[in-house]
Protein backbone atom coordinates (compact mmCIF):
# COMPACT_ATOMS: atom_id res chain seq x y z
CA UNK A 1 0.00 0.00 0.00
CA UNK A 2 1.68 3.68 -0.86
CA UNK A 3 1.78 6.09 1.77
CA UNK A 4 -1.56 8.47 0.28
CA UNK A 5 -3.60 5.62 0.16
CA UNK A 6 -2.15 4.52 4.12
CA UNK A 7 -2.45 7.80 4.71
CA UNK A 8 -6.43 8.56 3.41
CA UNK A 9 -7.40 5.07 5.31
CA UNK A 10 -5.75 6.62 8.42
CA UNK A 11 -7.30 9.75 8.44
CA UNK A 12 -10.96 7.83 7.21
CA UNK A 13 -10.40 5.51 10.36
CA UNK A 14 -10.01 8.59 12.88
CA UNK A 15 -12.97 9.75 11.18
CA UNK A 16 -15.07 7.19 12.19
CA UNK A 17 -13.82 6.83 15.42
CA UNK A 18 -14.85 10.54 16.05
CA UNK A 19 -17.94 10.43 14.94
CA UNK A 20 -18.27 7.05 16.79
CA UNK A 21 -16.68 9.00 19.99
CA UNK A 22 -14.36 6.03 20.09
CA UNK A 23 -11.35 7.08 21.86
CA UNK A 24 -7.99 5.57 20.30
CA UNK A 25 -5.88 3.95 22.38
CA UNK A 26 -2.96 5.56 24.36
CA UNK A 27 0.93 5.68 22.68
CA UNK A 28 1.95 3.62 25.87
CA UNK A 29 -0.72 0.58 25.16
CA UNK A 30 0.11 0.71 21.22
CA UNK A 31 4.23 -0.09 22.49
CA UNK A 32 3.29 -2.62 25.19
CA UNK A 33 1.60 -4.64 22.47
CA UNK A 34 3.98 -4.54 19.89
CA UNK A 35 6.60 -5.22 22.82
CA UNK A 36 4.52 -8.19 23.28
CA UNK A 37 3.83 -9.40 19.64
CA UNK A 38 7.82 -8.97 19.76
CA UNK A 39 8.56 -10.91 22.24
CA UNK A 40 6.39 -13.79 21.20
CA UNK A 41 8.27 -13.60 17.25
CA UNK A 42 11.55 -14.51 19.27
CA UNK A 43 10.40 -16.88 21.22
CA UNK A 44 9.03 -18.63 17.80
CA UNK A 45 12.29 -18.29 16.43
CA UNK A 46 14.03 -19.76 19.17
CA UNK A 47 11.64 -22.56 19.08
CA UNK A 48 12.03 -22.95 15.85
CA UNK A 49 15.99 -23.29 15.97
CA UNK A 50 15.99 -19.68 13.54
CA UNK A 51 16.85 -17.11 16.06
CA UNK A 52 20.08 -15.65 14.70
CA UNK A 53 22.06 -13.00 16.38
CA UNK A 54 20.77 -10.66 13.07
CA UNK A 55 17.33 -12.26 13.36
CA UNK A 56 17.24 -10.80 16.94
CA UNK A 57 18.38 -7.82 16.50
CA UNK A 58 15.95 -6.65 13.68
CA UNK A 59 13.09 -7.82 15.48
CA UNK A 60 14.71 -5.57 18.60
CA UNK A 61 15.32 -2.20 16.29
CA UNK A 62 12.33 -0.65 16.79
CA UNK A 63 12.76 -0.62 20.45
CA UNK A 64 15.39 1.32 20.55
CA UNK A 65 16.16 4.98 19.45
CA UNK A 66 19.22 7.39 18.94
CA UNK A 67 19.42 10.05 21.78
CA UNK A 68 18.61 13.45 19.77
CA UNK A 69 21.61 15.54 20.26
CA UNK A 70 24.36 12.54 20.65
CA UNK A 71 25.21 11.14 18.13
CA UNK A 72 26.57 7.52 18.79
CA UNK A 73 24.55 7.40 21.80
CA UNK A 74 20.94 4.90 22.08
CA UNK A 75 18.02 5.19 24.10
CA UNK A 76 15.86 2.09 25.22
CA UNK A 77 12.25 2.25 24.50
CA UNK A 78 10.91 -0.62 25.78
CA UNK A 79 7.78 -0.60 27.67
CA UNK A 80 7.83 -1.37 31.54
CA UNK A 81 6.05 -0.13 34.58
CA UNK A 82 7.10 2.14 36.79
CA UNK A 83 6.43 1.83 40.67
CA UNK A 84 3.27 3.46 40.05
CA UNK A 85 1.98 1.11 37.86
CA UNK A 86 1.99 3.20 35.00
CA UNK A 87 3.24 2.45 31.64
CA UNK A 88 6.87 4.35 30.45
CA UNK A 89 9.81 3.35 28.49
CA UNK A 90 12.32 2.06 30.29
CA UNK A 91 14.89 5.07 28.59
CA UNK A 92 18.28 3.40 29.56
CA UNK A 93 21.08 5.47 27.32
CA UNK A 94 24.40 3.87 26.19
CA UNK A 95 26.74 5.05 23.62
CA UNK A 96 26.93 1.46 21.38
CA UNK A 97 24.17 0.04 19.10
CA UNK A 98 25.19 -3.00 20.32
CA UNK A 99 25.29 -2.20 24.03
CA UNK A 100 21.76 -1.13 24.05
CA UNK A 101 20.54 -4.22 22.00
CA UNK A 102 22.45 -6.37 24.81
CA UNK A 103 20.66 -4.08 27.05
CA UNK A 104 17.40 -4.98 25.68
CA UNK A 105 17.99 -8.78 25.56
CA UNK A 106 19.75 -8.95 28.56
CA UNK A 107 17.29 -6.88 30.98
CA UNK A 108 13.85 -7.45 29.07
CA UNK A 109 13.99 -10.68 27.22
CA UNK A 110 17.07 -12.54 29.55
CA UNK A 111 17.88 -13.89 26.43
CA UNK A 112 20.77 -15.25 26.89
CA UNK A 113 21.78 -17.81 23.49
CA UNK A 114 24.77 -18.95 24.73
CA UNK A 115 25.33 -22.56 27.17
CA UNK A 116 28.27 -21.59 29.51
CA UNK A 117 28.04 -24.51 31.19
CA UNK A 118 28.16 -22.93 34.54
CA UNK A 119 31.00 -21.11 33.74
CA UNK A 120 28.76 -17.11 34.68
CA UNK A 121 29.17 -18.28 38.13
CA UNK A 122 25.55 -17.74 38.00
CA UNK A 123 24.04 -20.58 40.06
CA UNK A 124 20.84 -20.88 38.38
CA UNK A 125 22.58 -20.96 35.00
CA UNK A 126 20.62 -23.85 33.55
CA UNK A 127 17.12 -21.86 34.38
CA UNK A 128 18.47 -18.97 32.83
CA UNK A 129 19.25 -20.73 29.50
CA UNK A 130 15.72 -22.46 29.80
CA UNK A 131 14.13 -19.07 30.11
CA UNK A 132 16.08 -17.93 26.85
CA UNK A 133 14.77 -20.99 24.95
CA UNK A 134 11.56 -21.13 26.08
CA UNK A 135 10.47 -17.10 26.87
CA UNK A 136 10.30 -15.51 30.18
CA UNK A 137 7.47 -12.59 31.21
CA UNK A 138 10.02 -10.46 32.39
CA UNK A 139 9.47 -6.36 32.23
């Protein structure tokens, strides 16, 4: 589909929702649902024995954003709670593409691909690797 015709079914769907006085949903519940349909494409992947380190990665990209200003530096935008139980991006800043996306698997997905046999010094090092295989609801 080219971008007018997107663009006239976008602006024909807020349309009806206004005249419907539908309320769209907020920014925040859009994210956590793509965060979600995200999360469940990896864990299919890994499943499925296809979950390259590229694989990964793309399906990460558009959860994470260059800081406006810095160049060089990223800004993670996945959705998590804060205390209050309201929905924000989690906005953790390092200076390496790669850094954040290790952010991102490492704090939101503990995806972890690699067996160390024991060797993190992380006791529970055969649960972790399980919970990269298999998916973990971790935000």
């Amino acid at each position: 589909m080219d971008d007018k015709r997107f663009e006239d079914l976008w602006r024909s769907g807020i349309h009806a929702m206004r005249t419907a006085h539908i309320a769209p949903l907020p920014e925040a519940t859009w994210d956590k649902v793509r965060w979600d349909n995200a999360k469940e494409v990896i864990d299919a992947k890994i499943v499925a024995g296809e979950a390259g380190p590229d694989s990964v990665n793309n399906d990460l990209e558009s959860f994470i954003s260059g800081v406006e200003g810095t160049p060089g530096c990223y800004r993670c935008m996945v959705p998590i709670y804060n205390p209050q139980g309201t929905l924000v991006r989690c906005g953790h800043q390092v200076r390496r593409k790669g850094r954040i996306l290790r952010h991102v698997k490492d704090h939101h997905l503990r995806y972890r691909p690699f067996l160390c046999g024991g060797k993190c010094g992380t006791p529970d090092w055969y649960g972790i690797v399980f919970f990269a295989r298999f998916g973990a609801d971790t935000d």
